[in-house]
Protein backbone atom coordinates (compact mmCIF):
# COMPACT_ATOMS: atom_id res chain seq x y z
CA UNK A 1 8.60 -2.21 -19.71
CA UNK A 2 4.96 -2.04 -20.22
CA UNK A 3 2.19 -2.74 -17.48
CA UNK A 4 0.97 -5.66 -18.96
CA UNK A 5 4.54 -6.68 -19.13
CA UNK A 6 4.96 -5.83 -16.08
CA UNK A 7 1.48 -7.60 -14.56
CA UNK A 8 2.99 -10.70 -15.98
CA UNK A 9 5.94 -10.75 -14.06
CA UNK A 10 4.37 -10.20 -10.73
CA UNK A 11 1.98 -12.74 -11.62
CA UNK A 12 4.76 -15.24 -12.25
CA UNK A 13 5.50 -14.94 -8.32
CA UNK A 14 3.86 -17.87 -6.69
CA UNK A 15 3.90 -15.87 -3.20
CA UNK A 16 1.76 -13.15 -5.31
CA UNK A 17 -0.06 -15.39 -6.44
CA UNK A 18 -0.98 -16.63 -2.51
CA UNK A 19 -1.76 -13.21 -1.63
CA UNK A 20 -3.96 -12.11 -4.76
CA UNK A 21 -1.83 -9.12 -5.43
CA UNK A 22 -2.36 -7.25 -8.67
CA UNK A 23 -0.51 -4.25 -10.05
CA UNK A 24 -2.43 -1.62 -11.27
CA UNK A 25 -0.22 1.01 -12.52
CA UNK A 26 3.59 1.35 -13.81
CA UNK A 27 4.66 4.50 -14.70
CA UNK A 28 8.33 6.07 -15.35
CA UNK A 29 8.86 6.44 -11.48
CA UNK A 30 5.70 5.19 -9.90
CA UNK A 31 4.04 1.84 -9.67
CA UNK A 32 0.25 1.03 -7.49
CA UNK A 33 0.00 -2.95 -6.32
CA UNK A 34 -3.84 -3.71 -4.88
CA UNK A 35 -4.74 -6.71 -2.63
CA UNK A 36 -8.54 -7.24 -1.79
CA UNK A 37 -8.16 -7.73 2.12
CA UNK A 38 -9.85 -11.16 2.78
CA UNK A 39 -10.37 -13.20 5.84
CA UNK A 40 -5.91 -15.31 4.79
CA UNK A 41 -4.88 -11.70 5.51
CA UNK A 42 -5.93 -11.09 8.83
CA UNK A 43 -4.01 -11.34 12.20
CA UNK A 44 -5.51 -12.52 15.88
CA UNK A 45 -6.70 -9.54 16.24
CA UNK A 46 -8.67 -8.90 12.99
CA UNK A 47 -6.26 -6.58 11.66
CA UNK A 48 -4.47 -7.54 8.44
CA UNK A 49 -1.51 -8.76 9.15
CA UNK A 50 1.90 -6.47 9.13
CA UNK A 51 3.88 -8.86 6.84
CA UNK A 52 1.24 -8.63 3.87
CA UNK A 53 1.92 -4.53 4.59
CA UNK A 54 5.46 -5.10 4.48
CA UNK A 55 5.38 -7.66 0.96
CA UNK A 56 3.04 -4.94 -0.21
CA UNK A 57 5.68 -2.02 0.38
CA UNK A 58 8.74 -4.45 -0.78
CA UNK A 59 7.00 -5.45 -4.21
CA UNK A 60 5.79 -1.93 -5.08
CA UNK A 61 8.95 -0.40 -4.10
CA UNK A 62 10.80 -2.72 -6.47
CA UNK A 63 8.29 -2.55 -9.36
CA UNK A 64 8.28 1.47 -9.18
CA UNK A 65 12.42 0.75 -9.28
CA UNK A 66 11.92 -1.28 -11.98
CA UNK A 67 10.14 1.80 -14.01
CA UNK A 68 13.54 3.34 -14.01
CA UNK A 69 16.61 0.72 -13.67
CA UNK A 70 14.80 -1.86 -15.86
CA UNK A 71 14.30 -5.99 -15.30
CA UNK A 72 16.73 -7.57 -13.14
CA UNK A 73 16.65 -5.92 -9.80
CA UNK A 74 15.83 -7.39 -6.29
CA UNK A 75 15.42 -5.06 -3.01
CA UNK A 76 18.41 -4.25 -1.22
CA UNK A 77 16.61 -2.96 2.24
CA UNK A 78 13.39 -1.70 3.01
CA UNK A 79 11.96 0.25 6.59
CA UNK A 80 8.24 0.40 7.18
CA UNK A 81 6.21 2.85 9.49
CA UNK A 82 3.09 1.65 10.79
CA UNK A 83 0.52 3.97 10.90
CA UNK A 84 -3.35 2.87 11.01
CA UNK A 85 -4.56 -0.67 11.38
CA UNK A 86 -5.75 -2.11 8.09
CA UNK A 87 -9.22 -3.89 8.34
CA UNK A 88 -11.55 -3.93 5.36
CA UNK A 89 -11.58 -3.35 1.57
CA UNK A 90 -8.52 -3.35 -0.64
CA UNK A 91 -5.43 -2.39 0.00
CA UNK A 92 -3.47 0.22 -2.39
CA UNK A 93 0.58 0.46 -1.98
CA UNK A 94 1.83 3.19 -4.38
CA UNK A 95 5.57 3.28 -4.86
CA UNK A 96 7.32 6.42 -6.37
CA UNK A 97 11.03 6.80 -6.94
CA UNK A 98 12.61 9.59 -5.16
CA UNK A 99 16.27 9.20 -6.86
CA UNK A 100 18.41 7.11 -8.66
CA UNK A 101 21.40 6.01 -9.91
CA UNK A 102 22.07 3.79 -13.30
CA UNK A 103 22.53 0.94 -11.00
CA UNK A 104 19.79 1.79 -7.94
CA UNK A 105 16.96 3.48 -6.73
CA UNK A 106 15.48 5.05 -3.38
CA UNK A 107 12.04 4.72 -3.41
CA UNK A 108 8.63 5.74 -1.22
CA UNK A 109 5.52 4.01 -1.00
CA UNK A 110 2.30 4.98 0.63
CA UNK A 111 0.12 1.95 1.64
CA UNK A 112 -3.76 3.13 2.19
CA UNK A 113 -6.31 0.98 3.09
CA UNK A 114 -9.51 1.82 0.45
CA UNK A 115 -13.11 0.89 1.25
CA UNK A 116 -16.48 2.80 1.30
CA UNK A 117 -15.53 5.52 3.88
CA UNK A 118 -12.81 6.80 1.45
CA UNK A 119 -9.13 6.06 1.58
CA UNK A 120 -6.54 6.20 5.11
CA UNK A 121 -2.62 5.75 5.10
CA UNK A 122 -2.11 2.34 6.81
CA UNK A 123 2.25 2.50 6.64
CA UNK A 124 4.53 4.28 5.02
CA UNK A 125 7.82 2.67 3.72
CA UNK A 126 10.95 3.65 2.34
CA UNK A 127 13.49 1.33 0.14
CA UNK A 128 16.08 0.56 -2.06
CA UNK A 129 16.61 -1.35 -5.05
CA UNK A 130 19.30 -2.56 -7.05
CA UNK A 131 20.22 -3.34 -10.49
CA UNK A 132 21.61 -6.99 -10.23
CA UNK A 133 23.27 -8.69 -13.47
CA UNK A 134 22.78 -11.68 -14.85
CA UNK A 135 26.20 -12.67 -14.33
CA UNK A 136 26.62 -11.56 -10.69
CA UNK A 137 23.34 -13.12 -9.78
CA UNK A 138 24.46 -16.38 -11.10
CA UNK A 139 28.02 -16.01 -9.17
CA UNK A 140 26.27 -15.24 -5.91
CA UNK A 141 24.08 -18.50 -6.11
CA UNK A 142 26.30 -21.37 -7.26
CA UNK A 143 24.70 -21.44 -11.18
């Protein structure tokens, strides 16, 4: 699959769509997803909020899967570290695959928060994904 292949299907997710991700790179093994931190982002306290870290580390760790294993693949767990408060600028996930399997792949992904002062780690995550068929996903939802 080629990025602008690949652009397409992220921007086919409506949630993606709500959070004005954008995938910059996808590479055999590594993918980069960037999200311009605006004011829909933010929790109470000003910081942006740790689920748009975690969708960040979830999608990238699944596209940079998807580099390897193909279309067809979903997460099948996911832990994230929480490092440094996001705040301003845009926020860069890069997901690299660290092994894998014809049917899954362990991945890493470094989420940095980017802006004028330079670049800091924000989380770090670690997943896996899986290769689902056609034919299983259909038996495992009623279609």
């Amino acid at each position: 699959m080629e990025l602008s292949l690949a652009q397409h299907v992220l921007a086919e997710q409506p949630f993606s769509q709500l959070i004005g991700a954008r995938l910059t790179a996808f590479d055999e093994g590594t993918a980069t997803l960037e999200i311009d931190i605006e004011e829909h982002h933010r929790n109470q306290q000003r910081y942006v909020h740790g689920g748009v870290l975690s969708y960040a580390a979830d999608n990238v760790l699944t596209f940079a899967a998807g580099t390897v294993l193909g279309p067809g693949i979903l997460t099948r767990g996911l832990t994230i570290d929480y490092v440094l408060p996001a705040r301003e600028g845009t926020l860069r996930a890069t997901g690299t695959v660290t092994h894998h399997t014809a049917r899954q792949a362990v991945c890493s992904a470094t989420l940095e928060m980017v802006g004028p002062a330079g670049a800091a780690v924000c989380a770090v995550a670690m997943g896996t994904a899986v290769l689902v068929r056609r034919e299983d996903w259909g038996a495992r939802h009623g279609s």
